[in-house]
Protein backbone atom coordinates (compact mmCIF):
# COMPACT_ATOMS: atom_id res chain seq x y z
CA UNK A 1 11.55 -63.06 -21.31
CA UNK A 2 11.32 -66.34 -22.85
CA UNK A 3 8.14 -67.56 -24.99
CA UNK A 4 7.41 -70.14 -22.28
CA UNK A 5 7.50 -67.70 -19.65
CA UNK A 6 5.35 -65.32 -21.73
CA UNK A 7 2.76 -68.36 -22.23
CA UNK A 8 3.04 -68.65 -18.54
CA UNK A 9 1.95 -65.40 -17.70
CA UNK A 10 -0.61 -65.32 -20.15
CA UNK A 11 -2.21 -68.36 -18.93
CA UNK A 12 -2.51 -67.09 -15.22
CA UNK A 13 -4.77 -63.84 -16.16
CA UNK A 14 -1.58 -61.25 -16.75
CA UNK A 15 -0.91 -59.78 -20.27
CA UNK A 16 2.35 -58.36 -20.58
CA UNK A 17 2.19 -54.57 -22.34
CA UNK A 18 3.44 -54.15 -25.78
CA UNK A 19 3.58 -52.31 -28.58
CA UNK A 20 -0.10 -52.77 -29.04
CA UNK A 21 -0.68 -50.49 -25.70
CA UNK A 22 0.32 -47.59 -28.23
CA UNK A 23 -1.28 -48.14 -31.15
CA UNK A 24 -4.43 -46.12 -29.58
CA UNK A 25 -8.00 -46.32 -32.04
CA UNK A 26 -9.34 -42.67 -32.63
CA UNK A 27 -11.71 -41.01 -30.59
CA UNK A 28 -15.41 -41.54 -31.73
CA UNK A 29 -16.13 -43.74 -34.60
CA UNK A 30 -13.78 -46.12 -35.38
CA UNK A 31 -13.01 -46.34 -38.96
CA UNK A 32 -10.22 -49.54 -40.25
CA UNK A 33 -8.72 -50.08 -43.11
CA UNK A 34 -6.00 -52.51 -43.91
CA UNK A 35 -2.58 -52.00 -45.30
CA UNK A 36 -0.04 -54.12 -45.91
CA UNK A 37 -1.47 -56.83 -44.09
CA UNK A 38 -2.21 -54.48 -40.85
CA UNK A 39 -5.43 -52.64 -40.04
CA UNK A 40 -4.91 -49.23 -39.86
CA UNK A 41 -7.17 -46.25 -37.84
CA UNK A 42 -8.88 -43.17 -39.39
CA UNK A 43 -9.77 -40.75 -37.27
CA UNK A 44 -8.47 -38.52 -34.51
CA UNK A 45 -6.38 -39.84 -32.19
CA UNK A 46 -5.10 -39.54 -28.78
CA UNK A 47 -1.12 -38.36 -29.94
CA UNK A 48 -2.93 -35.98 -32.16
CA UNK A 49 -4.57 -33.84 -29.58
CA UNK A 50 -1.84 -33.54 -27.49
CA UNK A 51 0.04 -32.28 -30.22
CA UNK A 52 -2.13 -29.57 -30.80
CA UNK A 53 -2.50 -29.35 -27.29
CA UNK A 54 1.41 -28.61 -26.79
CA UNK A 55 1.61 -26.57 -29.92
CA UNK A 56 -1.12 -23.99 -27.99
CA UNK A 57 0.31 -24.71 -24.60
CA UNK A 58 4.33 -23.47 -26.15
CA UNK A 59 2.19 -20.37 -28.17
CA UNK A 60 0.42 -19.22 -25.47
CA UNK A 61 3.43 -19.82 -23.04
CA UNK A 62 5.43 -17.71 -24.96
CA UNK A 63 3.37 -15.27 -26.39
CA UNK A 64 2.03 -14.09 -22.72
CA UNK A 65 6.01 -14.24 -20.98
CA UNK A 66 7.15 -12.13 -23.78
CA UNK A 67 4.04 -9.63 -23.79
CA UNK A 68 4.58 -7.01 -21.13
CA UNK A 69 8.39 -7.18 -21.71
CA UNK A 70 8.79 -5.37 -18.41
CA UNK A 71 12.72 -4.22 -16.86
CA UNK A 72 11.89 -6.33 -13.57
CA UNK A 73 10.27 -9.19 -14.84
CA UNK A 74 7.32 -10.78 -13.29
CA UNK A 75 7.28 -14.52 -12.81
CA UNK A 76 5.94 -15.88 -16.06
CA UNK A 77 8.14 -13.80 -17.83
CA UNK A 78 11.48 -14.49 -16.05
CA UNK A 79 11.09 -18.61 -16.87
CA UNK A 80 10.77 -17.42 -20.64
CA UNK A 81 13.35 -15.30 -20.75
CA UNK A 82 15.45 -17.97 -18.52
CA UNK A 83 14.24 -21.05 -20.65
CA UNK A 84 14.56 -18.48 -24.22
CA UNK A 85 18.00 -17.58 -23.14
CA UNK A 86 19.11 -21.27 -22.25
CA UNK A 87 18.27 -22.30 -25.60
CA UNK A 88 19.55 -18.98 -27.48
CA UNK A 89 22.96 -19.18 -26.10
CA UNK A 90 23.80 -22.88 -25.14
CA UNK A 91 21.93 -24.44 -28.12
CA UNK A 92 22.37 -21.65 -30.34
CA UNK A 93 25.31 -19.21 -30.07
CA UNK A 94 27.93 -21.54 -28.69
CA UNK A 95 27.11 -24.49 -31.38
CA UNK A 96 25.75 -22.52 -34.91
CA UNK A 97 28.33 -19.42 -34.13
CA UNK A 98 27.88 -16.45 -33.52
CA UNK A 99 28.04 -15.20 -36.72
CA UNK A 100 25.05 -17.22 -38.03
CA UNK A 101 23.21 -18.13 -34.88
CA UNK A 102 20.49 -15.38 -35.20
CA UNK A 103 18.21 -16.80 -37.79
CA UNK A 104 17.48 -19.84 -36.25
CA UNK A 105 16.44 -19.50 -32.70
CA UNK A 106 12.59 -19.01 -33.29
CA UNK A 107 12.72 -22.23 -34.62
CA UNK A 108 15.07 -23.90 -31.86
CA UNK A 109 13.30 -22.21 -29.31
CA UNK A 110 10.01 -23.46 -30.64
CA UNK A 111 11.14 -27.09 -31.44
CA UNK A 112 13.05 -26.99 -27.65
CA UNK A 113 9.68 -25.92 -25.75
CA UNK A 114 7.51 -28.19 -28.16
CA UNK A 115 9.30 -31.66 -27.50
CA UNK A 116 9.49 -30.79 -23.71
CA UNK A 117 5.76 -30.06 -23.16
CA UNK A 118 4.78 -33.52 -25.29
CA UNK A 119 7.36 -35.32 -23.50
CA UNK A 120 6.55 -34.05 -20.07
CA UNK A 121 3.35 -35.06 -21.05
CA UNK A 122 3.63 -38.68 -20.19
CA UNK A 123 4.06 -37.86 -16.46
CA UNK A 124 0.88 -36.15 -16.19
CA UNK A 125 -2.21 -38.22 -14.39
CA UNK A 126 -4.91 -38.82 -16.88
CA UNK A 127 -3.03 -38.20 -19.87
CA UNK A 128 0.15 -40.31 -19.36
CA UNK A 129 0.96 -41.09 -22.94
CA UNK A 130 3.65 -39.23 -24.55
CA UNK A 131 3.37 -38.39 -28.08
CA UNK A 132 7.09 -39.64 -29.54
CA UNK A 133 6.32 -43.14 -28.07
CA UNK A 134 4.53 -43.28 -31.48
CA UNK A 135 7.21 -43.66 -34.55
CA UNK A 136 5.75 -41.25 -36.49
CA UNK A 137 5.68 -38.45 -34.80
CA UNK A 138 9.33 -38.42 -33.69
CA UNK A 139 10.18 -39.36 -37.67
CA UNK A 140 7.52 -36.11 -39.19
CA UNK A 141 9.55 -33.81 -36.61
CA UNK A 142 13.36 -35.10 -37.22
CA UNK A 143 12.09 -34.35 -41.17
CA UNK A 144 11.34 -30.98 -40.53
CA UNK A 145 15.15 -30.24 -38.90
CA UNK A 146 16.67 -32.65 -41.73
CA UNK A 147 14.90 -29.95 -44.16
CA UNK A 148 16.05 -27.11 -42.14
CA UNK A 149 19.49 -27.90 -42.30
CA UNK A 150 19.97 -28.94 -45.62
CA UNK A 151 18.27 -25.81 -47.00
CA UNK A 152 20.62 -23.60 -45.38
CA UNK A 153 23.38 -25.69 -46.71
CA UNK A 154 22.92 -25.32 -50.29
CA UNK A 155 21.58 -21.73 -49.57
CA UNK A 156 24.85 -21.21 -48.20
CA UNK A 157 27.22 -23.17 -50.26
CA UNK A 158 25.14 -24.51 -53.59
CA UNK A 159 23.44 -27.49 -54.21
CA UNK A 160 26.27 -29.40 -55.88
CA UNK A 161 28.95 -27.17 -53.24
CA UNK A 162 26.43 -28.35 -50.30
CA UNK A 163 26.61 -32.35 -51.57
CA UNK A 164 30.43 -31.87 -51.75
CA UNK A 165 30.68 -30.17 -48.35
CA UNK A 166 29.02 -33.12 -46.57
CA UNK A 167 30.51 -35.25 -48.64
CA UNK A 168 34.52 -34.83 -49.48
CA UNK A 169 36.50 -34.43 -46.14
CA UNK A 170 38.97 -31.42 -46.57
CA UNK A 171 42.40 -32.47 -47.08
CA UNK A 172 41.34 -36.04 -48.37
CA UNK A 173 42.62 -36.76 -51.85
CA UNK A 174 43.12 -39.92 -53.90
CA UNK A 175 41.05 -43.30 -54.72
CA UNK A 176 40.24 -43.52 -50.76
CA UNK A 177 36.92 -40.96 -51.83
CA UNK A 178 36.12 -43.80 -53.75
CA UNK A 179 35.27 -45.41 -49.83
CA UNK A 180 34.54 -42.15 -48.12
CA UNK A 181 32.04 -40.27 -50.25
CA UNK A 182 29.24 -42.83 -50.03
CA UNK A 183 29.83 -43.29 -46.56
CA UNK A 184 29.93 -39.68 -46.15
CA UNK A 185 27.13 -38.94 -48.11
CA UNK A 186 25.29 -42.02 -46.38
CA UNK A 187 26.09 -40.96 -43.07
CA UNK A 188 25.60 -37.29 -43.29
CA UNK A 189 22.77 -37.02 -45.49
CA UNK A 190 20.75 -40.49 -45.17
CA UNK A 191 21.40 -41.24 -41.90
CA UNK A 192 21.21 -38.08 -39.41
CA UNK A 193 17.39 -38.00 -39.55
CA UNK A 194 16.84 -41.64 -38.76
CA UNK A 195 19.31 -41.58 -35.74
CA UNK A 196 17.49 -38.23 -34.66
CA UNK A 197 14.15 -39.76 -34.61
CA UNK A 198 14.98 -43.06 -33.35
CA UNK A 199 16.74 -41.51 -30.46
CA UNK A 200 13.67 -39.57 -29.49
CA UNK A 201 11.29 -42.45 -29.67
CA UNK A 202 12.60 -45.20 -28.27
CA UNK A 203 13.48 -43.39 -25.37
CA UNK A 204 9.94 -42.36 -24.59
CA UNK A 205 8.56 -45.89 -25.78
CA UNK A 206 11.01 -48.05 -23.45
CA UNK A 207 10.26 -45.20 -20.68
CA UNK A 208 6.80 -45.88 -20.96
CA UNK A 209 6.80 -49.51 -21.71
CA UNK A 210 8.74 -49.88 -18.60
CA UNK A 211 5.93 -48.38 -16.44
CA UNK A 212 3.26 -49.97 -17.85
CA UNK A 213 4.92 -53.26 -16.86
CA UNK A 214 5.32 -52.28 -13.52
CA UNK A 215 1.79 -50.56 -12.82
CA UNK A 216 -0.11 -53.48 -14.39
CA UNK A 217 2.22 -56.04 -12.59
CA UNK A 218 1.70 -54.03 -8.88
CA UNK A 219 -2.04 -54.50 -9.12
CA UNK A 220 -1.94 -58.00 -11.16
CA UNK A 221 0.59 -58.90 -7.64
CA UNK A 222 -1.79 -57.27 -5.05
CA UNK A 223 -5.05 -58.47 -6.38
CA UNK A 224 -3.79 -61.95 -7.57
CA UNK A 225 -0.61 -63.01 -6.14
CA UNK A 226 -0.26 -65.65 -3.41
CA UNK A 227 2.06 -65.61 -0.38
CA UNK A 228 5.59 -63.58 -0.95
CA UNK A 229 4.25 -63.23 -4.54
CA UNK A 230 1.40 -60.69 -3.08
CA UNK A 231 4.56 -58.89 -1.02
CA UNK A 232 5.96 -58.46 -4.39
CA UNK A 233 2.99 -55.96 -5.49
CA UNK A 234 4.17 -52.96 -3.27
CA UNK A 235 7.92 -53.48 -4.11
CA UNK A 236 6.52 -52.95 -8.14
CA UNK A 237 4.38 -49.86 -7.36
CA UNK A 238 7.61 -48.66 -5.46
CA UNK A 239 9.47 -48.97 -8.45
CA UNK A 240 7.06 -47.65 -10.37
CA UNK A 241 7.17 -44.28 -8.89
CA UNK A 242 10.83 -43.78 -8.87
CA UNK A 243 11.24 -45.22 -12.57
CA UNK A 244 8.37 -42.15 -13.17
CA UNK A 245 11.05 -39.84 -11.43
CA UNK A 246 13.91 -40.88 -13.08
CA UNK A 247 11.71 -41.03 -16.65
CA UNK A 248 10.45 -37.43 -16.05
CA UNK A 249 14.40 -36.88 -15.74
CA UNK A 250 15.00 -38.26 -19.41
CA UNK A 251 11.55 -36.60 -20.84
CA UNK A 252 13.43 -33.40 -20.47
CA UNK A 253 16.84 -34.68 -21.44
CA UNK A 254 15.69 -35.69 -24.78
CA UNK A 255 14.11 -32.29 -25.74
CA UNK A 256 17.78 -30.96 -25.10
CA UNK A 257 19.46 -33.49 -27.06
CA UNK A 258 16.97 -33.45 -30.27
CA UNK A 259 17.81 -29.52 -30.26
CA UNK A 260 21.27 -30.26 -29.71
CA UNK A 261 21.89 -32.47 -32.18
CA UNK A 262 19.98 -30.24 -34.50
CA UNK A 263 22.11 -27.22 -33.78
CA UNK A 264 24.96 -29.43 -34.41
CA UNK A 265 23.54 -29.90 -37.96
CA UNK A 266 22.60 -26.51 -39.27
CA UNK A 267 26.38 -25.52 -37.84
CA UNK A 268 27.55 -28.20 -39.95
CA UNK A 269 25.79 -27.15 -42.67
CA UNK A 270 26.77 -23.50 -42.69
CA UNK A 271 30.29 -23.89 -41.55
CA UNK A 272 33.07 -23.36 -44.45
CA UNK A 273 34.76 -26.19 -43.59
CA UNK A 274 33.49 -29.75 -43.30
């Protein structure tokens, strides 16, 4: 939308959402400080309780479908076991190998369940906000899986026999490394976590921006509008709930694709071959 047209709006009554609408000050007393020419928040925060909040829901989750461990498995237990299989062969056996698969389900499993209860977060009423709509959070956990996988590289092949791995195609000889090994290097090593994160956020951000913009603009229509204008409120709110069906839809293909991606990684990193 054009600057004019944003003035326009603005000067009617309705404020267009933005990135402002997730920058959320911390519960109880508000503490600012400013950085870089921004004021930043100290305190807890919104994101942060869901995130403990979805780190008990996945422990508790799994801890009580895996407890009784019964032959004909109740109901609890059969969507862990269906959800803990998914992940174990799909994301695990049929991308690491099944050679080296083993040691890292608990933590695909984990990091699977984890992004799908923050994510499906944002479609529940009253809490509506999901967590990886904030930068950080989607950058902190696409850290933790460029650790992972990098470890288990040079545990596997050496830290200078790691570097070369990612970084010398096989069968590539000649002054043409000169070109490929930084690009290699850049893309492989520099590169994979940003991509990882950014995926993950600006999915949930544009998701959520998007509804915002039609939930403020349905009631900003209905109580406001004038003549076809005013029709225009129930077509928004209309969209609004089948852009929240198709979002929930993409809240849970994003937890697949971080872990995908991530299983793609650590099988990079472990396989002989680059």
């Amino acid at each position: 939308m054009s600057a004019i047209g944003m003035t326009a709006i603005r000067a009617e009554g309705f404020t267009p959402p933005g990135p402002a609408d997730f920058n959320l000050p911390p519960i109880g007393p508000d503490k600012t400080f400013e950085f870089l020419g921004e004021t930043m928040y100290l305190g807890v925060t919104k994101p942060m309780i869901q995130l403990v909040v979805a780190a008990g829901v996945v422990f508790a989750f799994l801890y009580y479908a895996s407890r009784k461990r019964a032959m004909v498995p109740g109901k609890l237990q059969y969507v862990g076991e269906a959800g803990y299989g998914f992940v174990r062969n799909s994301l695990g056996r049929d991308i690491i190998g099944s050679r080296d698969f083993t040691p890292f389900i608990p933590y695909l499993v984990t990091l699977f369940f984890f992004l799908l209860v923050n994510n499906v977060m944002a479609a529940i009423p009253f809490i509506q906000f999901p967590t990886f709509g904030r930068a950080g959070t989607a950058y902190a956990l696409a850290l933790l899986s460029w650790v992972v996988y990098n470890a288990v590289g040079i545990k596997r092949h050496g830290f200078f026999g790691y570097f070369k791995h990612q970084t010398v195609p096989a069968g590539i000889k000649g002054p043409v490394l000169l070109l490929l090994v930084p690009l290699e290097f850049f893309s492989n090593i520099l590169v994979r976590p940003v991509t990882l994160a950014l995926r993950l956020f600006a999915n949930m951000f544009a998701g959520h921006l998007l509804l915002i913009l039609f939930a403020l603009g349905g009631e900003y229509l209905l109580l406001h509008g004038e003549g076809f204008t005013k029709l225009a409120g129930p077509v928004a709110f209309l969209m609004f709930g089948l852009i929240s069906l198709l979002e929930l839809l993409v809240q849970v293909l994003q937890a697949y694709v971080f872990v995908l991606l991530t299983s793609m990684y650590i099988s990079g990193a472990v396989a002989e071959e680059h």
